[in-house]
N, C-alpha and C. Protein backbone atom coordinates (compact mmCIF):
# COMPACT_ATOMS: atom_id res chain seq x y z
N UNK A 1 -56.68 162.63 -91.89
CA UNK A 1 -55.39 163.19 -91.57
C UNK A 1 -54.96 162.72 -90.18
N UNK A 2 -53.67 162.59 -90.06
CA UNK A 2 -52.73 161.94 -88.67
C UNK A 2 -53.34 162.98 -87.18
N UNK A 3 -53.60 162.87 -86.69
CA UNK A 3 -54.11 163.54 -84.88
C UNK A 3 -52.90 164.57 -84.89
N UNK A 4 -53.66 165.95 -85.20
CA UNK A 4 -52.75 167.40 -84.42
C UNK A 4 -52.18 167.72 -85.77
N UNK A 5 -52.44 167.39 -86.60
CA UNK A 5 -51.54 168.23 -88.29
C UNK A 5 -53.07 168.91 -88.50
N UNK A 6 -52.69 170.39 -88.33
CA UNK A 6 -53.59 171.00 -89.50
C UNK A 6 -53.36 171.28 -90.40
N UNK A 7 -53.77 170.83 -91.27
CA UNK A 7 -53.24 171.25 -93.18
C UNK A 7 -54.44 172.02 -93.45
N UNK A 8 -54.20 173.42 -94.06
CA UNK A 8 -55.11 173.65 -94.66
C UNK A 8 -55.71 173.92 -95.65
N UNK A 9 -56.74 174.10 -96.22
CA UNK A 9 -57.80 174.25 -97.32
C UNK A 9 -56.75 175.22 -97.98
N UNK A 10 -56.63 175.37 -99.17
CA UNK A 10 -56.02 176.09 -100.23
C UNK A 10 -56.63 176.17 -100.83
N UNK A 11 -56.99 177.72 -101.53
CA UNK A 11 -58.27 178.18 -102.62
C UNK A 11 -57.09 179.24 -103.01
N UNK A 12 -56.58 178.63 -104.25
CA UNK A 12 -55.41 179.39 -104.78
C UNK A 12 -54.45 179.09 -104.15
N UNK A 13 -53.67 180.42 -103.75
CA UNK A 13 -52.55 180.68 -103.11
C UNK A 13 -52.59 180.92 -101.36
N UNK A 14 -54.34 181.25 -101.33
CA UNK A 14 -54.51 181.30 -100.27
C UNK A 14 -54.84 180.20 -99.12
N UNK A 15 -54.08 179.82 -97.91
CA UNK A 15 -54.57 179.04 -97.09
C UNK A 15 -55.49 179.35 -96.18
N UNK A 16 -56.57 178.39 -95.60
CA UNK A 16 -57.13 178.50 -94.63
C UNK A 16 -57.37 177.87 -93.82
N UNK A 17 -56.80 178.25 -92.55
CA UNK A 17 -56.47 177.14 -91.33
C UNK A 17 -57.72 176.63 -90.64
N UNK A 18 -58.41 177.36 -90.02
CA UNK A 18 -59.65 177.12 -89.35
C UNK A 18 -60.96 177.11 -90.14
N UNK A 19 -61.31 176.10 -91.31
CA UNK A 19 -62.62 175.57 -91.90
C UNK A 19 -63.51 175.24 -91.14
N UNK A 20 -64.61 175.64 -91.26
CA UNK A 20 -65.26 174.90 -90.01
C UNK A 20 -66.12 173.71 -90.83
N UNK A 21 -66.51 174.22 -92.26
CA UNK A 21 -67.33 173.57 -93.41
C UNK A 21 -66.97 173.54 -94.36
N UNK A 22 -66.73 171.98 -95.68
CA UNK A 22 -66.35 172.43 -96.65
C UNK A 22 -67.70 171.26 -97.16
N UNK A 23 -68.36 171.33 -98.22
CA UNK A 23 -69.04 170.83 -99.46
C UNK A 23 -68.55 170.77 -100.47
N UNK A 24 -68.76 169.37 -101.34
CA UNK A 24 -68.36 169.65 -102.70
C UNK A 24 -69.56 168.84 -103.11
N UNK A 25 -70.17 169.50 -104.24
CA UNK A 25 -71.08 169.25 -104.58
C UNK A 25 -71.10 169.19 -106.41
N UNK A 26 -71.56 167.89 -107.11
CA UNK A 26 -71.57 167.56 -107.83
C UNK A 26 -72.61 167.42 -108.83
N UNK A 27 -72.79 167.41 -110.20
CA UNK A 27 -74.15 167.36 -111.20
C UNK A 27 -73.56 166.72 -112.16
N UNK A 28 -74.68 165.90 -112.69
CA UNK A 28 -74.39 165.20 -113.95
C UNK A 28 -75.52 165.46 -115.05
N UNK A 29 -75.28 165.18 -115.86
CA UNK A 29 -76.31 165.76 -116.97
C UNK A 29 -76.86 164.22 -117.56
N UNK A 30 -78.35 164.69 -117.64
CA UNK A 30 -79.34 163.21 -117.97
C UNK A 30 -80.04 163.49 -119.12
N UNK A 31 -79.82 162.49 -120.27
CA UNK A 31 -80.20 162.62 -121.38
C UNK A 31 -81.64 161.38 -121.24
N UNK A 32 -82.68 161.52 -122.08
CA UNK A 32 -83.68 160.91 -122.17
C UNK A 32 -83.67 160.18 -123.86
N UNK A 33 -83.54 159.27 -123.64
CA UNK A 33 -83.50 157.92 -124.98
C UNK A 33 -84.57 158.07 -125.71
N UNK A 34 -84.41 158.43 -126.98
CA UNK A 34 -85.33 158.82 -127.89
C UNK A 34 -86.49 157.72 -127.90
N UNK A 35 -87.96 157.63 -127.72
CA UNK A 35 -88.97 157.06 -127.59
C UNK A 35 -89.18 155.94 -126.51
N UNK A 36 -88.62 156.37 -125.41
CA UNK A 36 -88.31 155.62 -124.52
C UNK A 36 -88.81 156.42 -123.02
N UNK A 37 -88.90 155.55 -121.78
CA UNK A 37 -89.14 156.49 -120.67
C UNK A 37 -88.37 156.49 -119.84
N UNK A 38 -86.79 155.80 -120.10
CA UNK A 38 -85.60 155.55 -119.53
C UNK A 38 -84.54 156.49 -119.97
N UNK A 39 -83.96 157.23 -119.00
CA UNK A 39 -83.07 157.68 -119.30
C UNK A 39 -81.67 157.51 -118.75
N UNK A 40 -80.59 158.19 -119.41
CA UNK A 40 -79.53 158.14 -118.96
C UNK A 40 -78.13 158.92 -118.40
N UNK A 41 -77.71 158.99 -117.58
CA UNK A 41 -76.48 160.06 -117.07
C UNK A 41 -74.91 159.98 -118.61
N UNK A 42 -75.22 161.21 -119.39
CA UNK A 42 -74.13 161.13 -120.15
C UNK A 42 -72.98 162.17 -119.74
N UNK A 43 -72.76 162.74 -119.17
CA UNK A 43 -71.42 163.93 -118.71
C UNK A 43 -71.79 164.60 -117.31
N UNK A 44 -70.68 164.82 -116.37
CA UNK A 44 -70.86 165.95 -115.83
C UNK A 44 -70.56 166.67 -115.72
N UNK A 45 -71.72 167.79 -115.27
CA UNK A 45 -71.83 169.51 -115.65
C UNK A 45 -71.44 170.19 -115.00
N UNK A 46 -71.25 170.21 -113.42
CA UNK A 46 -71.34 170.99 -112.64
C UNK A 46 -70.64 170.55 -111.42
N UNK A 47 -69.63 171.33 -110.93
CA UNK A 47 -68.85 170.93 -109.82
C UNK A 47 -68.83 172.42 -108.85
N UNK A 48 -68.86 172.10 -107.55
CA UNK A 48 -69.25 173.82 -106.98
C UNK A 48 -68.61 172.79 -105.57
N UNK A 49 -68.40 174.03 -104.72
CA UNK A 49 -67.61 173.47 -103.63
C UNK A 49 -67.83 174.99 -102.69
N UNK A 50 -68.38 174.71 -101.39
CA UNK A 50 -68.76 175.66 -100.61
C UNK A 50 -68.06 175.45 -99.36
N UNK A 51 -66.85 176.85 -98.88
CA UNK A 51 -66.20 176.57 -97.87
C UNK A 51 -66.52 178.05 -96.30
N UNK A 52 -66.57 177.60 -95.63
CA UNK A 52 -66.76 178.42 -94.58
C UNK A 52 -65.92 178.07 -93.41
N UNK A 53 -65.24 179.65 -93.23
CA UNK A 53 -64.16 179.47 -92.47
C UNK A 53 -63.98 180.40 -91.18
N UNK A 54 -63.07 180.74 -90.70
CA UNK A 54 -62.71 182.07 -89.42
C UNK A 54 -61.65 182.07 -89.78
N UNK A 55 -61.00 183.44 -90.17
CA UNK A 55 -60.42 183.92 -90.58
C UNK A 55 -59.66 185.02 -88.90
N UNK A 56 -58.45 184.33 -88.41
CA UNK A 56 -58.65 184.69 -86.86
C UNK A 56 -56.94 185.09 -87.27
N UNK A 57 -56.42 186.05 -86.33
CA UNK A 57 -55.51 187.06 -85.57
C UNK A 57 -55.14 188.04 -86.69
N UNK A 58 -54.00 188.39 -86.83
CA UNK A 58 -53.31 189.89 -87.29
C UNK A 58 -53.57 189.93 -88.91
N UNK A 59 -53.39 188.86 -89.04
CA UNK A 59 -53.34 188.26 -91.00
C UNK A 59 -54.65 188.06 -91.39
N UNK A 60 -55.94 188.16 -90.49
CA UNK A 60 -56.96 188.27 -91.19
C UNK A 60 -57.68 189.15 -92.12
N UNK A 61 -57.35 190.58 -92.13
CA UNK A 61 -57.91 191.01 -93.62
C UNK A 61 -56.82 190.84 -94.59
N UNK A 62 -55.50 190.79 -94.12
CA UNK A 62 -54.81 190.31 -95.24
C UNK A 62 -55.37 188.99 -96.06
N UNK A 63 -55.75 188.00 -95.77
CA UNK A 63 -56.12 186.96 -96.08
C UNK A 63 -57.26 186.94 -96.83
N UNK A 64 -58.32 188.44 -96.24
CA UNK A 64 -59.73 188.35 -96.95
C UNK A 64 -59.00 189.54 -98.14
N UNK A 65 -58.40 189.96 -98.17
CA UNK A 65 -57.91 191.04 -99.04
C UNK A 65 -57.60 189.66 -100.41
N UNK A 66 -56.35 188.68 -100.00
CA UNK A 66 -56.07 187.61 -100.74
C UNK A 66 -57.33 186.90 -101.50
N UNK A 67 -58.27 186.81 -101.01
CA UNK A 67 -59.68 186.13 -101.32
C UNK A 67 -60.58 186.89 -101.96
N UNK A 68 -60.49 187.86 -101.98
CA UNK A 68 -61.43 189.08 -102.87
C UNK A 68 -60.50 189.47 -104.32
N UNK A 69 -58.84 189.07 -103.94
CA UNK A 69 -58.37 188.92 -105.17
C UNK A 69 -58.27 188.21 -106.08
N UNK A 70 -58.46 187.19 -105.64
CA UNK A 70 -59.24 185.70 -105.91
C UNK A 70 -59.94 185.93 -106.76
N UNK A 71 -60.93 186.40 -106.51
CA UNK A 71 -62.19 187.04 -106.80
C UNK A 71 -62.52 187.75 -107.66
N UNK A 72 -61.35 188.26 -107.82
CA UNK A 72 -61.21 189.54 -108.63
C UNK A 72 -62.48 190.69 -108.58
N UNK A 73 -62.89 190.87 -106.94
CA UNK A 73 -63.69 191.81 -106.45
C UNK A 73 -63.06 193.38 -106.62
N UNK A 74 -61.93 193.64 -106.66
CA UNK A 74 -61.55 194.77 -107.36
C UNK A 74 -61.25 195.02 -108.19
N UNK A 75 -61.48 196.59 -108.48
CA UNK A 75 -61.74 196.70 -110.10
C UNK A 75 -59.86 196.85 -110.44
N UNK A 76 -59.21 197.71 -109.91
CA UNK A 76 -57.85 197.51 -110.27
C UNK A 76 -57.24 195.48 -110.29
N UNK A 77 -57.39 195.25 -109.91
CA UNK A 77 -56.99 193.70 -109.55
C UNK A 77 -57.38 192.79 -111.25
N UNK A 78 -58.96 193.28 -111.30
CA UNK A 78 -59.68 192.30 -112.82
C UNK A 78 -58.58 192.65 -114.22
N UNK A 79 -58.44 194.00 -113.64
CA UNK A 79 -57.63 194.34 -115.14
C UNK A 79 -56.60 193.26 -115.65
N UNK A 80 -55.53 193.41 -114.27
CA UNK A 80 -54.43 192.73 -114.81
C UNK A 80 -53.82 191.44 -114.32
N UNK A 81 -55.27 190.70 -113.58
CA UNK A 81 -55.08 189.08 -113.68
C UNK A 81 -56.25 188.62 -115.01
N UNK A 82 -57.06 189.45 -115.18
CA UNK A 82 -57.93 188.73 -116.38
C UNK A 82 -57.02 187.76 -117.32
N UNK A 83 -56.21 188.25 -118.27
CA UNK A 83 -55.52 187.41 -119.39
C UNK A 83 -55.30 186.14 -118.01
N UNK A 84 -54.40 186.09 -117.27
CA UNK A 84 -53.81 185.24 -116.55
C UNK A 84 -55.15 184.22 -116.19
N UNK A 85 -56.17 184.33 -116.38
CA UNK A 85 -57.33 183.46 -115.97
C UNK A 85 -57.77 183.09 -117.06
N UNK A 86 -57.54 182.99 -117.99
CA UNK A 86 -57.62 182.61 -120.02
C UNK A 86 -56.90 181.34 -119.57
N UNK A 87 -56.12 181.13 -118.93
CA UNK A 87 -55.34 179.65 -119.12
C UNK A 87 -55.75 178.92 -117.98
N UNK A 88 -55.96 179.33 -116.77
CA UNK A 88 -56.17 178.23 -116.13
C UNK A 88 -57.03 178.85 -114.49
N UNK A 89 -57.83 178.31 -114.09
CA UNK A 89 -58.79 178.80 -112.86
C UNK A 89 -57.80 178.69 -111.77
N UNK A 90 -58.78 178.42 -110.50
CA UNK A 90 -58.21 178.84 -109.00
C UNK A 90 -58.25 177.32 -108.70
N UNK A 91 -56.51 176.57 -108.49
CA UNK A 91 -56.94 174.97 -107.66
C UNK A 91 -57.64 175.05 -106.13
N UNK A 92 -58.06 174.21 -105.99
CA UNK A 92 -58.62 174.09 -104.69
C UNK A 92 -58.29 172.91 -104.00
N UNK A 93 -57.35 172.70 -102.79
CA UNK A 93 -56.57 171.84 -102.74
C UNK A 93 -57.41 171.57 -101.01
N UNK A 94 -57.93 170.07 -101.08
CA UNK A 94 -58.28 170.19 -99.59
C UNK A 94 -58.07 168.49 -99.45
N UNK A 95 -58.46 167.96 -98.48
CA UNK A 95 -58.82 166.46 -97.59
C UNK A 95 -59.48 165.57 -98.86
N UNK A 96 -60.58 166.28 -99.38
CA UNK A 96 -61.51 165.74 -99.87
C UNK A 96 -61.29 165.92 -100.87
N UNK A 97 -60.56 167.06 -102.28
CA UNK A 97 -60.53 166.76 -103.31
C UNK A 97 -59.20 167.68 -103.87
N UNK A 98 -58.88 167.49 -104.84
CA UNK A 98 -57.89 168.10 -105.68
C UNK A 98 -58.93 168.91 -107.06
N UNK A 99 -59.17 170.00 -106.92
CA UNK A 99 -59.93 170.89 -108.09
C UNK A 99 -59.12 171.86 -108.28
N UNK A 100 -59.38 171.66 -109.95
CA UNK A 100 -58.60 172.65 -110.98
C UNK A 100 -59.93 173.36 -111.63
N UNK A 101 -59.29 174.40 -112.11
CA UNK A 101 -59.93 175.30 -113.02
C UNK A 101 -61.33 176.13 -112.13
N UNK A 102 -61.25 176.31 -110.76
CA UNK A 102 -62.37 176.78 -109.93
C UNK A 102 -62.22 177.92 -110.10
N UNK A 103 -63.51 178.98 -109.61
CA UNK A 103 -63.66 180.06 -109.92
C UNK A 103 -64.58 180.90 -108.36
N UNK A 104 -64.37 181.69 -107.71
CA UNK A 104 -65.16 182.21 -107.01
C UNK A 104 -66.42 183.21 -107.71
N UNK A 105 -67.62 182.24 -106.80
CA UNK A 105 -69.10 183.06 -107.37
C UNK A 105 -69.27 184.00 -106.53
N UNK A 106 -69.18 183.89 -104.96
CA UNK A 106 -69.25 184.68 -103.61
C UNK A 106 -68.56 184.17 -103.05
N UNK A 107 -68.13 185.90 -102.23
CA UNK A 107 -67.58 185.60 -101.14
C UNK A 107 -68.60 186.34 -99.96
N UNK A 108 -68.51 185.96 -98.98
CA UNK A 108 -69.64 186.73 -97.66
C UNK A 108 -68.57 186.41 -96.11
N UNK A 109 -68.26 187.60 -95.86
CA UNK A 109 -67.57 188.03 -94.70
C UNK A 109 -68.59 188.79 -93.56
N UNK A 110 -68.26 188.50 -92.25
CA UNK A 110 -69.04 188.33 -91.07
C UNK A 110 -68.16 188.48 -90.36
N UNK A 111 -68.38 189.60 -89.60
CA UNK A 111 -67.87 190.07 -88.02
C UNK A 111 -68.25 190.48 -87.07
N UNK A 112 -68.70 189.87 -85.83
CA UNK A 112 -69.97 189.39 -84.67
C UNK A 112 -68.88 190.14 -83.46
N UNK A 113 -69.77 190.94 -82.66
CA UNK A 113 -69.20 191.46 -81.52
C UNK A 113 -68.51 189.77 -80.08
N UNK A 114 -69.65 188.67 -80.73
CA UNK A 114 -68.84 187.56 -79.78
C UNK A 114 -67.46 186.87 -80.53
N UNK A 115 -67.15 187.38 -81.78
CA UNK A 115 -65.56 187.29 -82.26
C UNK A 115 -65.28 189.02 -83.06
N UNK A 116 -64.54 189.78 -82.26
CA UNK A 116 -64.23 190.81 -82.73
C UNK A 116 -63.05 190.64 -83.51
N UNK A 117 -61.99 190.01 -83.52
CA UNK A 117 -60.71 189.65 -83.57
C UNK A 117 -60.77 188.56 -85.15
N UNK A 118 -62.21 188.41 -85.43
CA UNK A 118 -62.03 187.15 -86.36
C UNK A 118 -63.21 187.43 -87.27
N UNK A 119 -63.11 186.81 -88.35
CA UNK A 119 -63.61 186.99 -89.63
C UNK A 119 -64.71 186.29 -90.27
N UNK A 120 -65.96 185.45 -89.99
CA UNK A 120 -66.66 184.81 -90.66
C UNK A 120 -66.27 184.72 -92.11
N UNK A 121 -66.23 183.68 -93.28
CA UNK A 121 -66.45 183.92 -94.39
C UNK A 121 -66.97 182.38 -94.83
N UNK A 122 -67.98 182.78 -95.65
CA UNK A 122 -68.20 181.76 -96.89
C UNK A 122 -68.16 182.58 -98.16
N UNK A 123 -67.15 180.96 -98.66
CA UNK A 123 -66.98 181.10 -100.28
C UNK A 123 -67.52 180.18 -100.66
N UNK A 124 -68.34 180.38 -102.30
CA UNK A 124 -68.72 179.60 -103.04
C UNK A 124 -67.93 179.68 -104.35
N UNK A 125 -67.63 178.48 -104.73
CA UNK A 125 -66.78 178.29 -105.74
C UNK A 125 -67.65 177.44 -107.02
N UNK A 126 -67.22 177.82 -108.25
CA UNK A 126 -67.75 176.42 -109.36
C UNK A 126 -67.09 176.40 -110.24
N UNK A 127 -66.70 174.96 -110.49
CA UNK A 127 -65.85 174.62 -111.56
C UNK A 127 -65.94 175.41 -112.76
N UNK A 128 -65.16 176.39 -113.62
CA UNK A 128 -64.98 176.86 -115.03
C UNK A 128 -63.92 176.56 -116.23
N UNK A 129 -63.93 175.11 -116.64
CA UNK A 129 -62.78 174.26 -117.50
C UNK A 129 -62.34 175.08 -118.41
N UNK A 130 -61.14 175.63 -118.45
CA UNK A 130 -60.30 176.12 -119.31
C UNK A 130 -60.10 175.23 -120.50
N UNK A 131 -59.49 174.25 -119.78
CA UNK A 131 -59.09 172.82 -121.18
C UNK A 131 -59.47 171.53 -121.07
N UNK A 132 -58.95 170.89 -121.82
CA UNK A 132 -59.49 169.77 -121.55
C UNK A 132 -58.08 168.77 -120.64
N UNK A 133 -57.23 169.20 -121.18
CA UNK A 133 -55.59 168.68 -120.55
C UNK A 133 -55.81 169.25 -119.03
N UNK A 134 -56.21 170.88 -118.74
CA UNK A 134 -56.60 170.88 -117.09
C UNK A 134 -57.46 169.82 -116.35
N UNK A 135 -58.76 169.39 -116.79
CA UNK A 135 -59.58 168.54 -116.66
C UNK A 135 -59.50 167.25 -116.18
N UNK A 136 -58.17 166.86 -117.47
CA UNK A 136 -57.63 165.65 -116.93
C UNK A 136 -56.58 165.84 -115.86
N UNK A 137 -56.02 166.78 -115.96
CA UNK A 137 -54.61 166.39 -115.10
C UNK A 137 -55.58 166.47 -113.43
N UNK A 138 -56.28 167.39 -113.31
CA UNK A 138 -57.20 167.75 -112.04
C UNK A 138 -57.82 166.71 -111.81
N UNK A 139 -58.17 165.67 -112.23
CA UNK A 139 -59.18 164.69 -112.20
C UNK A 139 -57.75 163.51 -111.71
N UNK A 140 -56.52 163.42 -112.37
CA UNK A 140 -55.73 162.45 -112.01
C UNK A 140 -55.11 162.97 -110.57
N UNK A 141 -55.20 164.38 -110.28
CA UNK A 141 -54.44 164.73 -109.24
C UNK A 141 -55.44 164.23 -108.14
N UNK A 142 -56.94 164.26 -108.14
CA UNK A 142 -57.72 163.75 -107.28
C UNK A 142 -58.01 162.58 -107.32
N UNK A 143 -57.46 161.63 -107.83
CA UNK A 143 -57.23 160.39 -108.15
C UNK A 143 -56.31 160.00 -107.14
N UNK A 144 -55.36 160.66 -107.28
CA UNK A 144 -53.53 160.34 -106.37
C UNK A 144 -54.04 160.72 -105.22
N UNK A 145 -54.31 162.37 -104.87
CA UNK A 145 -55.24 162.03 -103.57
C UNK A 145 -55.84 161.47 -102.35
N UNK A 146 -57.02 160.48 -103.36
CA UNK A 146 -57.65 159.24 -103.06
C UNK A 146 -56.64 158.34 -102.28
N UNK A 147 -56.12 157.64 -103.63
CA UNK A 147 -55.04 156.67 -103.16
C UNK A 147 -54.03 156.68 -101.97
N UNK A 148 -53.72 158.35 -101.85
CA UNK A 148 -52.55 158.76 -101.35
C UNK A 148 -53.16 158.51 -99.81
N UNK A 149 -54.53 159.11 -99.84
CA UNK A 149 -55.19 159.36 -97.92
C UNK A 149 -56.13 157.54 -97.61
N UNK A 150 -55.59 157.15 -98.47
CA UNK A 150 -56.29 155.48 -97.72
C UNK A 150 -55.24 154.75 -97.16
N UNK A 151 -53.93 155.42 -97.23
CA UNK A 151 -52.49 154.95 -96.43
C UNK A 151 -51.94 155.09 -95.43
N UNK A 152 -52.86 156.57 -94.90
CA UNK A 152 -52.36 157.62 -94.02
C UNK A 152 -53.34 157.09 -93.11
N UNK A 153 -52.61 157.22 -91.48
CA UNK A 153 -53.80 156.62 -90.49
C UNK A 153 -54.50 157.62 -89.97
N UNK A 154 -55.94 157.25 -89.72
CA UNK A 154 -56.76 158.43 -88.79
C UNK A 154 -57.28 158.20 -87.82
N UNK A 155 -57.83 159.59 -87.33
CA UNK A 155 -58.70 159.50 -85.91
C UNK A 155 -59.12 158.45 -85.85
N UNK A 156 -60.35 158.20 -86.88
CA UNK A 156 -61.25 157.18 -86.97
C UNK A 156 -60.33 155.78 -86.91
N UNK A 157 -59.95 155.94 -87.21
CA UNK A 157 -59.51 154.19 -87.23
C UNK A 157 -59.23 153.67 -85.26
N UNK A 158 -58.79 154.86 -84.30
CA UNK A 158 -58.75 154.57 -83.65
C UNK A 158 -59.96 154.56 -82.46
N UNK A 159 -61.13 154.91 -83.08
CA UNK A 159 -62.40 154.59 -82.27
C UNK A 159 -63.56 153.90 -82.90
N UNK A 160 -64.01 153.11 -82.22
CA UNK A 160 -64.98 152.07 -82.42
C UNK A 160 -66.18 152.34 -83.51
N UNK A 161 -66.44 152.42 -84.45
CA UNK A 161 -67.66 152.78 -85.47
C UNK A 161 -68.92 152.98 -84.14
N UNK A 162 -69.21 152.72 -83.60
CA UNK A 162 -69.86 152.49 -82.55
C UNK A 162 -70.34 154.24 -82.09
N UNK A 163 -69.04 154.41 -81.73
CA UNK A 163 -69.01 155.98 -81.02
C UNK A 163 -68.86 157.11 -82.23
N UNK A 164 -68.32 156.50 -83.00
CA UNK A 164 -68.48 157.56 -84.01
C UNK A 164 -69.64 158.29 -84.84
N UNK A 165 -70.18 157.10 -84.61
CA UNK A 165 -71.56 157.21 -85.35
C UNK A 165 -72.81 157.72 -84.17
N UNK A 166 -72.84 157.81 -82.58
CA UNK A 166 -73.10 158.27 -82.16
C UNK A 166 -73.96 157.30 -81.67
N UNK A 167 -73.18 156.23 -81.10
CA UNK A 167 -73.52 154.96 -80.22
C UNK A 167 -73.43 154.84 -79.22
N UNK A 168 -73.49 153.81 -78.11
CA UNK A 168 -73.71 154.00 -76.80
C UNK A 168 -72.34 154.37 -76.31
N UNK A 169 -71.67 154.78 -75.19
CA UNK A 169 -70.43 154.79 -74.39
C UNK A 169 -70.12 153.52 -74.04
């Protein structure tokens, strides 16, 4: 991203400005060739994406309130988004990927007397495919993505691989 734009992480509807960590983490499923000791990667299974953030000034439990609805951590809340989650999961819109059909496994909120004012949280998320048309369109939207952020100039381009990587001065 361009020097001084913060865009942030979107898990749903909800944004989050100050990420400090995001993971996305991937599985593929390995089938073993009948009488053979070679095997092979036929689909993958498993997509999970782990974000940890600070959740900082006036709008912060609003925001964790937004994220537990997410969640559907309350019991009034499950009732009457359930049907509405029959068609399609939580996108997850960040730097690194465009995901459809996500689902929150945990959420874990943290509040330390050296940030009184602010919110620790990690969420763990994992892919739950509604369809197969979500699948694809989510997979082309992180496609465009791709394409879209190899155009856009960055930090990096303006310092030496050298220093980035944690080379001499």
């Amino acid at each position: 991203m361009p020097a001084g734009v913060n865009v942030p992480v979107l898990i749903g509807a909800v944004p989050l400005f100050t990420v400090t960590s995001l993971t996305l983490g991937e599985g593929y499923q390995v089938a073993r060739i009948a009488g053979s000791r070679l095997a092979q990667l036929v689909a993958p299974t498993t997509k999970s994406i782990s974000v940890e953030a600070v959740l900082v000034g006036r709008t912060r439990l609003l925001t964790k309130k937004g994220l537990e609805a997410m969640a559907l951590t309350s019991r009034v809340l499950a009732g009457s988004t359930a049907p509405l989650m029959k068609m399609a999961g939580l996108p997850v819109v960040c730097g690194m990927t465009v995901s459809l059909d996500m689902q929150i496994t945990s959420l874990r909120f943290t509040q330390s007397n050296q940030k009184r004012d602010a919110l620790d949280v990690a969420i763990s998320l994992e892919q739950v495919p509604r369809s197969s048309l979500t699948a694809i369109l989510g997979e082309a939207m992180d496609i465009a993505l791709a394409a879209g952020s190899a155009a856009i100039p960055t930090v990096s381009e303006m310092i030496s691989p050298d220093r980035q990587l944690g080379g001499g001065l």
